[in-house]
N, C-alpha and C. Protein backbone atom coordinates (compact mmCIF):
# COMPACT_ATOMS: atom_id res chain seq x y z
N UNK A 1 118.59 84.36 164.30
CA UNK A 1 118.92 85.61 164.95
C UNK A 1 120.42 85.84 164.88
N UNK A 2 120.65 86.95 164.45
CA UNK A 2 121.79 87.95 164.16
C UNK A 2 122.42 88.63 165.74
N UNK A 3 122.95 88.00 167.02
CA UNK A 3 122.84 89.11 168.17
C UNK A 3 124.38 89.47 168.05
N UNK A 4 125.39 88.76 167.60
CA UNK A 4 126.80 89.10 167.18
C UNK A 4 127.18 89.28 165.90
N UNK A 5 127.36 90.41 165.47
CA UNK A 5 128.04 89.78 164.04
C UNK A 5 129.61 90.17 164.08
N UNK A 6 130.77 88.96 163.29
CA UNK A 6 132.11 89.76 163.00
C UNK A 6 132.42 90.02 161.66
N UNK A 7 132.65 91.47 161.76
CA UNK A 7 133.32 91.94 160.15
C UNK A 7 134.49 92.40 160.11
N UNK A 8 135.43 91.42 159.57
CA UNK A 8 136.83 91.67 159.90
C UNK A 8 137.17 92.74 158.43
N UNK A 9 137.53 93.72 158.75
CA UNK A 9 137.80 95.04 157.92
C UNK A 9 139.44 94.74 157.35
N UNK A 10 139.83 94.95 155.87
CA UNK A 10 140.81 95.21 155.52
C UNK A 10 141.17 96.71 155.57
N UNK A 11 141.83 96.98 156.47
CA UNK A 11 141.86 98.60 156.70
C UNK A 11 142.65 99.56 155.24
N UNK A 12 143.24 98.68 154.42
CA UNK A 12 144.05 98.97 153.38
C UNK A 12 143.10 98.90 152.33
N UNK A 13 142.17 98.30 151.88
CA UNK A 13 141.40 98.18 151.00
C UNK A 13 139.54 99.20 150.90
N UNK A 14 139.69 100.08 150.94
CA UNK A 14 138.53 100.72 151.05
C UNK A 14 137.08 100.07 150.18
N UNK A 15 137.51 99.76 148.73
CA UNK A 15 136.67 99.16 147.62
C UNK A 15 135.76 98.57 148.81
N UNK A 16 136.70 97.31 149.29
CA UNK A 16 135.91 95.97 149.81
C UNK A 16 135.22 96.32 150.94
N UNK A 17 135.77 97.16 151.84
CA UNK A 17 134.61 98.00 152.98
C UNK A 17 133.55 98.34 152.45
N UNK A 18 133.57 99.03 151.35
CA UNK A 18 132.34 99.63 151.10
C UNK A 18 130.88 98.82 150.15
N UNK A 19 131.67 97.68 149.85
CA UNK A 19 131.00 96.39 149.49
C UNK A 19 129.70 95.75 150.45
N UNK A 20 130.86 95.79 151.78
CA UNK A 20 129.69 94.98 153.15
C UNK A 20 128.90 96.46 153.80
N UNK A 21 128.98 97.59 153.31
CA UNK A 21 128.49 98.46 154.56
C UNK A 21 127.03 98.54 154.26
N UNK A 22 126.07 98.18 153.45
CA UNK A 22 124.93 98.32 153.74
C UNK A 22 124.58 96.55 153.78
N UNK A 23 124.80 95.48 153.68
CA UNK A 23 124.88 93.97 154.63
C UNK A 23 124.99 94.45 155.61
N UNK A 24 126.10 95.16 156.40
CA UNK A 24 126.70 94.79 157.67
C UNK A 24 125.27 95.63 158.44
N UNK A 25 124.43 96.62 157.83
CA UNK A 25 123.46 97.44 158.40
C UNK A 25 122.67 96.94 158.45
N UNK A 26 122.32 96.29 157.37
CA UNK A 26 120.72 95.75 156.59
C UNK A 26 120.88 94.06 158.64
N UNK A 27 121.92 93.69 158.64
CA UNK A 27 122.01 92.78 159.23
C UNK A 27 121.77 93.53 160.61
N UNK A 28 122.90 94.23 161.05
CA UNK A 28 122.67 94.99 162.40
C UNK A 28 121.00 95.52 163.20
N UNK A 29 120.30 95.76 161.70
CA UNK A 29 119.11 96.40 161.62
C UNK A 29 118.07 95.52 162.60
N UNK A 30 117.88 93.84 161.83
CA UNK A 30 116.93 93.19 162.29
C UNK A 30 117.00 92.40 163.29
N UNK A 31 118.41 92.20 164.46
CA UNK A 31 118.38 91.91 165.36
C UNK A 31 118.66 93.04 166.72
N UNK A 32 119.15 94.27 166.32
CA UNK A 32 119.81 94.94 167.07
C UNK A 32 121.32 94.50 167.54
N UNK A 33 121.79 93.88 166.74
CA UNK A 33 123.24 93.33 166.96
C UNK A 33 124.02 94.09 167.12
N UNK A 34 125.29 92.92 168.04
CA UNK A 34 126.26 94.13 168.14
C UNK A 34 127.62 93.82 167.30
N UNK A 35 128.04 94.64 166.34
CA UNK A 35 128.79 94.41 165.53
C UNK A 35 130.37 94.12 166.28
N UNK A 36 131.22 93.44 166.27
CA UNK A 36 132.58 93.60 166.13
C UNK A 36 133.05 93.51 164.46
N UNK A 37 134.11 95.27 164.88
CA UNK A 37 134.52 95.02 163.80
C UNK A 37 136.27 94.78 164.11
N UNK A 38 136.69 94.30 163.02
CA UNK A 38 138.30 93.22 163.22
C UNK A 38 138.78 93.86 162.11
N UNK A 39 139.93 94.78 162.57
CA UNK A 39 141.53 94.53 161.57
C UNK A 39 142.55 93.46 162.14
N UNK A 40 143.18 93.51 161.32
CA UNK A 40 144.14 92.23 161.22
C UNK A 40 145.69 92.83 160.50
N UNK A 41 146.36 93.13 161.06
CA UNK A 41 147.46 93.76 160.52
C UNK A 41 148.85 92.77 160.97
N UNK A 42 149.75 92.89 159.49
CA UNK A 42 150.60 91.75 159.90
C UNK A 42 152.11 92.13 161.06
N UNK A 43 152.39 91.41 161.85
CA UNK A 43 153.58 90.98 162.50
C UNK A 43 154.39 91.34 162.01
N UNK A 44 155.39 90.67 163.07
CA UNK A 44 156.90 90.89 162.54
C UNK A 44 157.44 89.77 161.91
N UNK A 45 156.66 88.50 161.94
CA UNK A 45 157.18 87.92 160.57
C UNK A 45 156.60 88.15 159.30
N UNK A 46 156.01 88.88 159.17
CA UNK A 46 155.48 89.44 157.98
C UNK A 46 156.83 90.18 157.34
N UNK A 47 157.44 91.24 158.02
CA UNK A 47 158.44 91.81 157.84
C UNK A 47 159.31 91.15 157.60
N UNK A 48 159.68 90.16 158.80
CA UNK A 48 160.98 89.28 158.47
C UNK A 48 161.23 88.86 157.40
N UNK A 49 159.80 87.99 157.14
CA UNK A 49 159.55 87.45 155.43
C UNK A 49 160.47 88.26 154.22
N UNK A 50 160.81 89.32 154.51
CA UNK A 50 161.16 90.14 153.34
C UNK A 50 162.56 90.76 153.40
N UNK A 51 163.19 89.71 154.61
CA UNK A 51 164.86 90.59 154.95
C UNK A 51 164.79 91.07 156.14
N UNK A 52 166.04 90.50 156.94
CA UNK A 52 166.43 91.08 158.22
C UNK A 52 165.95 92.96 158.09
N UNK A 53 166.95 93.83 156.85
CA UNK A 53 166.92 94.99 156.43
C UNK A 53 165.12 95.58 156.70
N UNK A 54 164.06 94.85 156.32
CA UNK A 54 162.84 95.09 156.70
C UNK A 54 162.63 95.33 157.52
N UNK A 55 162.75 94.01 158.70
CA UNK A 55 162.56 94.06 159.71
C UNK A 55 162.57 94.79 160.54
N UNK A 56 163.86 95.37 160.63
CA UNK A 56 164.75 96.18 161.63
C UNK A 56 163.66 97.59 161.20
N UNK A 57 163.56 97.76 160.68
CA UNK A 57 162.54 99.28 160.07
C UNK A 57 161.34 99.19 160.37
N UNK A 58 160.54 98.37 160.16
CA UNK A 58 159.32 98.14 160.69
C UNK A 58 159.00 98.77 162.01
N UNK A 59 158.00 99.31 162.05
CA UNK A 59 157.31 100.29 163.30
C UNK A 59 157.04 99.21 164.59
N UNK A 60 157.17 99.72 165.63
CA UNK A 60 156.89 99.18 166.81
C UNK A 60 155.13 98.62 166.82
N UNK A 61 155.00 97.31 167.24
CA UNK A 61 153.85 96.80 167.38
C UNK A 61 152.55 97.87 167.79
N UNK A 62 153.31 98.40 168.64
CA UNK A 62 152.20 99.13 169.17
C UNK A 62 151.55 100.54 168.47
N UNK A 63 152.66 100.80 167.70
CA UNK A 63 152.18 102.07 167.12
C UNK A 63 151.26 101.90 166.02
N UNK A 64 151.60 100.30 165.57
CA UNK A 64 151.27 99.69 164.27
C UNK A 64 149.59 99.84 164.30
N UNK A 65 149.31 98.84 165.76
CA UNK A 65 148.18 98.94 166.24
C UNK A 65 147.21 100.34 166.46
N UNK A 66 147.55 101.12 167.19
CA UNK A 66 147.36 102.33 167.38
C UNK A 66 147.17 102.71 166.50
N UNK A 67 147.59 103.01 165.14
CA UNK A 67 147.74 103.71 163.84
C UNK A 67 146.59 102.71 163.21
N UNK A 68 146.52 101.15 163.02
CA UNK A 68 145.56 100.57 162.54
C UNK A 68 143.54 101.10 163.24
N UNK A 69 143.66 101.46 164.77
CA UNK A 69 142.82 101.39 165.13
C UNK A 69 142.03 102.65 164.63
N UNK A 70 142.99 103.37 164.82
CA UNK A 70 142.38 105.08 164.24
C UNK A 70 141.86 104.86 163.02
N UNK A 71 142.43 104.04 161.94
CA UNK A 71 142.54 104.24 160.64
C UNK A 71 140.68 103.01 160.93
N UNK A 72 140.57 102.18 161.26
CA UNK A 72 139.20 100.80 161.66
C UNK A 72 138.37 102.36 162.35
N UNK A 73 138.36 102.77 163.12
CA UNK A 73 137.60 103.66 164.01
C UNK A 73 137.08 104.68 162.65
N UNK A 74 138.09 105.57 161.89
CA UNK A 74 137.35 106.34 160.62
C UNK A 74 136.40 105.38 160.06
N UNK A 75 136.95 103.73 159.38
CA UNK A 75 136.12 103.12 158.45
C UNK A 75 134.73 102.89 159.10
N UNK A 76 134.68 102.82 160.29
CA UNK A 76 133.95 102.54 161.57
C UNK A 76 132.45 103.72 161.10
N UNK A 77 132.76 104.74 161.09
CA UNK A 77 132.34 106.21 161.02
C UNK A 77 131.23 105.99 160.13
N UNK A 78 131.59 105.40 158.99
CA UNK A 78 130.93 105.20 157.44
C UNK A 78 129.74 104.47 157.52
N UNK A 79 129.82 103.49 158.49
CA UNK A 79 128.61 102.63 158.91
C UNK A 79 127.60 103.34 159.86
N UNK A 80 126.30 102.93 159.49
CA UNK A 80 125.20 103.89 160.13
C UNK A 80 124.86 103.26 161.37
N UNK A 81 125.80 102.86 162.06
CA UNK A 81 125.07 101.77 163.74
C UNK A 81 125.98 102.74 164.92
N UNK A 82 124.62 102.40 165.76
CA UNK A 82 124.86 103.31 166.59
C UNK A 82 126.09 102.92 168.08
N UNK A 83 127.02 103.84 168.56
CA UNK A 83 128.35 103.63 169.10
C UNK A 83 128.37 102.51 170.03
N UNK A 84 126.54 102.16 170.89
CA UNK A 84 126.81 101.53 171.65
C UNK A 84 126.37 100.40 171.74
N UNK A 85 127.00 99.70 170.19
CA UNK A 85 126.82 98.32 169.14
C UNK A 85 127.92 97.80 168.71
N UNK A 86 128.74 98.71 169.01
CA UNK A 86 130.04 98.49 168.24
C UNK A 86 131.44 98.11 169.01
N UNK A 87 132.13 97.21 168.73
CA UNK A 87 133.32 97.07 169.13
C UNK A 87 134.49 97.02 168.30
N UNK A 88 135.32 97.18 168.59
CA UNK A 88 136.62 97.10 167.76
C UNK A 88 137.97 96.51 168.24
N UNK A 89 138.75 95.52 167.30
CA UNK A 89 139.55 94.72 167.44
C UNK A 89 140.31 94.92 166.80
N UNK A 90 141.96 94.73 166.97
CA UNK A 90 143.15 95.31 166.16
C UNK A 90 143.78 93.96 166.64
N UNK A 91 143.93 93.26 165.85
CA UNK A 91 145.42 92.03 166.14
C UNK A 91 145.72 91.96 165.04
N UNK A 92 147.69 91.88 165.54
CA UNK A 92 148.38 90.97 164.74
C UNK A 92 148.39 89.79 164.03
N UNK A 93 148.28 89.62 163.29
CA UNK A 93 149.37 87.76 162.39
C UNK A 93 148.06 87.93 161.09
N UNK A 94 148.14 86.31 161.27
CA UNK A 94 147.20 86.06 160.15
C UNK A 94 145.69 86.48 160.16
N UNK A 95 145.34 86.72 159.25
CA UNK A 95 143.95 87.10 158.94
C UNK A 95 142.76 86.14 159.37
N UNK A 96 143.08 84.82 158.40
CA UNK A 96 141.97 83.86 158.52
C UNK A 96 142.21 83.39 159.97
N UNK A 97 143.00 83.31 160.70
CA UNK A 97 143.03 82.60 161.96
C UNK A 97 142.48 83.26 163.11
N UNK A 98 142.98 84.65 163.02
CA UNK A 98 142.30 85.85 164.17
C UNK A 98 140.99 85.57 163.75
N UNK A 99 140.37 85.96 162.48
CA UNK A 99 138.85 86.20 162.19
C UNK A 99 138.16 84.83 162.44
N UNK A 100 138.49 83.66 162.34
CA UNK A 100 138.22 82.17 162.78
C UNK A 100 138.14 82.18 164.57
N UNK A 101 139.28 82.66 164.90
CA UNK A 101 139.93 82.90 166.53
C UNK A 101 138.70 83.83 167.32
N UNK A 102 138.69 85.19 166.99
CA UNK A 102 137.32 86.24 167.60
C UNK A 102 136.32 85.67 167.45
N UNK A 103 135.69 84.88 166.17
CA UNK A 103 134.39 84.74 165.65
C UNK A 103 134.48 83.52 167.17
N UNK A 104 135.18 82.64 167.22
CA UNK A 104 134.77 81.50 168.34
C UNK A 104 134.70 82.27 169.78
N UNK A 105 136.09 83.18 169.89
CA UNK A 105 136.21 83.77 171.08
C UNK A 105 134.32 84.60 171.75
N UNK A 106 134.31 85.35 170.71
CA UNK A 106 132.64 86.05 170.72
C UNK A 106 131.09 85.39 170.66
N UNK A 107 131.96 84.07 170.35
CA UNK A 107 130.62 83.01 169.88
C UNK A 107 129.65 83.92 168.71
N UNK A 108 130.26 84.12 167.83
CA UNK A 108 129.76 85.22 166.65
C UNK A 108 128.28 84.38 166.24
N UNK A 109 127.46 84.67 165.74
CA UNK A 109 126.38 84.06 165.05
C UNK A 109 126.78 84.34 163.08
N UNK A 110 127.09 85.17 163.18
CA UNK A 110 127.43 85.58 161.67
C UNK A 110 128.80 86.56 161.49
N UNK A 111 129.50 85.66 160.21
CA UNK A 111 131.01 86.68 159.83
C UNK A 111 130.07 87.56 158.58
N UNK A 112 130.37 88.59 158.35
CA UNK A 112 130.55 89.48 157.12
C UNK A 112 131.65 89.81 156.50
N UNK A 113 132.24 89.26 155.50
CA UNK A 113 133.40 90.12 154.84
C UNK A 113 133.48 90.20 153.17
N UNK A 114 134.00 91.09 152.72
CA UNK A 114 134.03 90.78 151.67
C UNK A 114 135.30 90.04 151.00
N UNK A 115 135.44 90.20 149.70
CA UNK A 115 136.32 89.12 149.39
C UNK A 115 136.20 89.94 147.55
N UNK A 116 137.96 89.68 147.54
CA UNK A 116 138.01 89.90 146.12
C UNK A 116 137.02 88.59 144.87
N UNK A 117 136.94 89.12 143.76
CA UNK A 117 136.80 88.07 142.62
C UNK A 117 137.51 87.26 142.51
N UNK A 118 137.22 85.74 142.62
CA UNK A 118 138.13 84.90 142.05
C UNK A 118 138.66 84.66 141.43
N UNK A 119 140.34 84.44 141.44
CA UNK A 119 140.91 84.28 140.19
C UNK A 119 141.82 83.22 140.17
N UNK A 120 142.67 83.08 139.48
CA UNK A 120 143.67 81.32 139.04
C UNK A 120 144.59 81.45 140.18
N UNK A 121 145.22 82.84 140.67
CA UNK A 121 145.80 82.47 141.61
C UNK A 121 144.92 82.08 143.38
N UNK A 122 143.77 82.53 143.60
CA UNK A 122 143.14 82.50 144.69
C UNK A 122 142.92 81.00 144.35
N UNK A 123 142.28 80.54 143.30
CA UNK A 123 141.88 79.23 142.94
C UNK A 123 142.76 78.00 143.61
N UNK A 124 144.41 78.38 143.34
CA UNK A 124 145.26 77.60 143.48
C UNK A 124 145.49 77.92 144.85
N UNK A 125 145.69 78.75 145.35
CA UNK A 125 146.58 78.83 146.89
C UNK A 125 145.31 78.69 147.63
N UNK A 126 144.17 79.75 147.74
CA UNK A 126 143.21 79.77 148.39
C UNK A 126 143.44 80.97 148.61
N UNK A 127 142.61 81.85 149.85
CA UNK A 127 142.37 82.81 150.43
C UNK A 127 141.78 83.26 151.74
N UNK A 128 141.84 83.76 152.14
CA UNK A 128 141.40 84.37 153.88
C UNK A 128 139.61 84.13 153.58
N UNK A 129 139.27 84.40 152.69
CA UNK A 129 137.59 84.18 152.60
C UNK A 129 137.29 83.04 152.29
N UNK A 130 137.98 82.24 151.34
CA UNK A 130 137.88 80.82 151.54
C UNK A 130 138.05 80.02 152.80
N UNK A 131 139.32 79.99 153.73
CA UNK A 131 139.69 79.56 154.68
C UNK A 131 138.44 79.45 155.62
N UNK A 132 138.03 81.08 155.82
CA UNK A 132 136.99 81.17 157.04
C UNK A 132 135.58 80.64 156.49
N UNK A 133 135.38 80.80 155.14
CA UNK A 133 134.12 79.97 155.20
C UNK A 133 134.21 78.89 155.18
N UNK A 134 135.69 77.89 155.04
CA UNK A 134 135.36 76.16 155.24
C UNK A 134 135.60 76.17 156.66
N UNK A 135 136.07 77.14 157.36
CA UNK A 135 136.29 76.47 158.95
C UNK A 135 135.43 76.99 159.87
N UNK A 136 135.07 78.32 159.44
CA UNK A 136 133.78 78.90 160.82
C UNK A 136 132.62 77.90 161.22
N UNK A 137 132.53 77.70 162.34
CA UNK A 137 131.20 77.25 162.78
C UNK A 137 130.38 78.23 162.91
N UNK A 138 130.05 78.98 162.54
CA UNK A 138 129.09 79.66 162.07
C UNK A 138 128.78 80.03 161.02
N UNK A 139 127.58 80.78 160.39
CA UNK A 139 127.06 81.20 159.05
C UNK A 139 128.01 82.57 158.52
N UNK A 140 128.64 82.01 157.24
CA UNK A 140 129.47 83.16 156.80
C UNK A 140 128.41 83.91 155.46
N UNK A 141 128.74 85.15 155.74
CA UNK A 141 128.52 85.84 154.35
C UNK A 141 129.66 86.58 153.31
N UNK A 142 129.65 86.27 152.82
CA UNK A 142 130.90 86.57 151.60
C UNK A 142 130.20 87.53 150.65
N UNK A 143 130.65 88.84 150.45
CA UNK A 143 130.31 90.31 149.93
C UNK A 143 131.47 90.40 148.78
N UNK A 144 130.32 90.26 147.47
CA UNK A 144 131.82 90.48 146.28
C UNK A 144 131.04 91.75 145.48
């Protein structure tokens, strides 16, 4: 049984949304689950990473958020489940750690996300879809 699922949304990447949206239904369907869905938008060391000069420019956390949620709430729209199934999550930092972090926080039964094609560089460093499927205690599905 499916009664949580988390699908952490790249709000920047539309392709890969539209990869999981009939999974994330086909799943929602046979338990009546209630979906959380998760953006993940980066910090201010994300910025830092790239020069004080970044930094200083970079939008206020909150607007960041705000602006991410609207933008998760449209992708939100596209999926056929009904409003009072759904939740939505906007945090900062890393990807694999929030989506690792909610999935425990929610006691998730199942992650959904998709995930680019593998290639020499994912191979070598790894990736946010790798990460969460060696560390979730729960059943991941990976949408390519």
């Amino acid at each position: 049984m499916s009664k949580k699922i988390l699908v952490p949304i790249d709000i920047s990447e539309m392709e890969l949304t539209k990869q999981v949206i009939p999974h994330v239904e086909n799943y929602a369907k046979l338990d009546d689950a209630t979906i959380h869905f998760l953006a993940v938008i980066p910090d201010y060391t994300y910025f830092a990473s790239y020069g004080l000069g970044y930094a200083s420019i970079a939008p206020d956390a909150r607007e960041r958020e705000a602006a991410a949620l609207e933008t998760l709430s449209d992708i939100i729209a596209k999926f056929k489940i009904p409003d009072d199934r759904i939740e939505k999550h906007v945090l900062s930092g890393t990807p694999k750690d929030h989506i690792l972090g909610l999935a425990e926080d929610i006691d998730a039964d199942v992650i959904i996300l998709a995930s680019h094609r593998p290639s020499m560089s994912t191979y070598l460093l790894g990736s946010n879809a790798a990460a969460v499927v060696r560390h979730a205690r729960c059943s991941v599905l990976v949408v390519r």
